[in-house]
N, C-alpha and C. Protein backbone atom coordinates (compact mmCIF):
# COMPACT_ATOMS: atom_id res chain seq x y z
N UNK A 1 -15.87 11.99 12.08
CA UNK A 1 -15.08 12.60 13.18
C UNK A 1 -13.77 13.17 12.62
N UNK A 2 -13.50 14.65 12.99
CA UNK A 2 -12.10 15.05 12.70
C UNK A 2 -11.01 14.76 13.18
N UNK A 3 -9.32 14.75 13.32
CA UNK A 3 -9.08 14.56 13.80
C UNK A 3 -8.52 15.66 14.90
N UNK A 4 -8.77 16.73 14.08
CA UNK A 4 -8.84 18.30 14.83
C UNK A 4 -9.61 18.25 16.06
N UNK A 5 -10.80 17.42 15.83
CA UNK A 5 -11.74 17.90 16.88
C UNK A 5 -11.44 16.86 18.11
N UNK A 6 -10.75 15.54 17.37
CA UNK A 6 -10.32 14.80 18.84
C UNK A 6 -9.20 15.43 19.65
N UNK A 7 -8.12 16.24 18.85
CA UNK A 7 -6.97 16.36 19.12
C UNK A 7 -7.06 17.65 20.20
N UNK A 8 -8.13 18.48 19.87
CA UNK A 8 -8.69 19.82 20.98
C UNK A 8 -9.01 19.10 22.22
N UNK A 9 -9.98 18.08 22.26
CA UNK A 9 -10.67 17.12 23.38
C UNK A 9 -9.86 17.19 24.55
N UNK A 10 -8.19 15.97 23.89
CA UNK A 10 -7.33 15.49 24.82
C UNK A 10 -7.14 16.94 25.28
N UNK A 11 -6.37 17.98 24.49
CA UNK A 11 -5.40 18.61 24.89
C UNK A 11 -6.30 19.70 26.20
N UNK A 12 -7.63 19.82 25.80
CA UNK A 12 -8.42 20.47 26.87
C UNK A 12 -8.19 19.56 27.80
N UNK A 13 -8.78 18.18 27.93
CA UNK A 13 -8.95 17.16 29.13
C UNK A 13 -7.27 17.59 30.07
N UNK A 14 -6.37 17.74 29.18
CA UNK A 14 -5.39 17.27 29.68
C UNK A 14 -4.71 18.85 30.27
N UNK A 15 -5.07 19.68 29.78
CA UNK A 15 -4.95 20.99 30.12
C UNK A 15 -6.01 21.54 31.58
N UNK A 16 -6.77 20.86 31.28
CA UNK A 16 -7.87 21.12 32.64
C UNK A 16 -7.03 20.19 33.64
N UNK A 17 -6.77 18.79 33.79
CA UNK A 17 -5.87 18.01 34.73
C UNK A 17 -4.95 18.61 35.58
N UNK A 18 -4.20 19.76 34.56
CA UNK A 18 -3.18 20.12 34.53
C UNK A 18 -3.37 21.06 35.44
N UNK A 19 -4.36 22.21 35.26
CA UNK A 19 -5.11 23.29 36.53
C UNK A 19 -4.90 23.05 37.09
N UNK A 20 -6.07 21.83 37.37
CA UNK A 20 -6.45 21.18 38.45
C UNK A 20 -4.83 20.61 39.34
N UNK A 21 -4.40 20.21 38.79
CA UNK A 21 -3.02 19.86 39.71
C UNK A 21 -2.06 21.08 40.43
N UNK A 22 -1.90 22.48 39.54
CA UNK A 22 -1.54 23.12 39.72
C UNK A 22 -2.17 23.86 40.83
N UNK A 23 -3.47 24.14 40.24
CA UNK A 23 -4.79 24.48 41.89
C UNK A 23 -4.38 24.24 43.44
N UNK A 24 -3.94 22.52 43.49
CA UNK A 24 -4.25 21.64 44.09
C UNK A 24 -2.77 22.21 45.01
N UNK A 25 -1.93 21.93 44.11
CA UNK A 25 -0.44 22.63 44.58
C UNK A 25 -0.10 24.39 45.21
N UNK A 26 -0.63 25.05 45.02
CA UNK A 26 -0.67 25.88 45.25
C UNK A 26 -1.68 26.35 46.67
N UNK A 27 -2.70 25.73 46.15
CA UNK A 27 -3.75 26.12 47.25
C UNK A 27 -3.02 24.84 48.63
């Protein structure tokens, strides 16, 4: 396992959350 490839994971997971909250706020 890289640690590149974990470090993309979070920052997607946590970047999608992040939409999603923004989405949530807006709409």
């Amino acid at each position: 396992m890289e640690k590149g490839q974990v470090d993309y994971q979070k920052m997607f997971q946590m970047i999608k959350k992040q939409l999603v909250k923004e989405r949530n706020l807006i709409l």
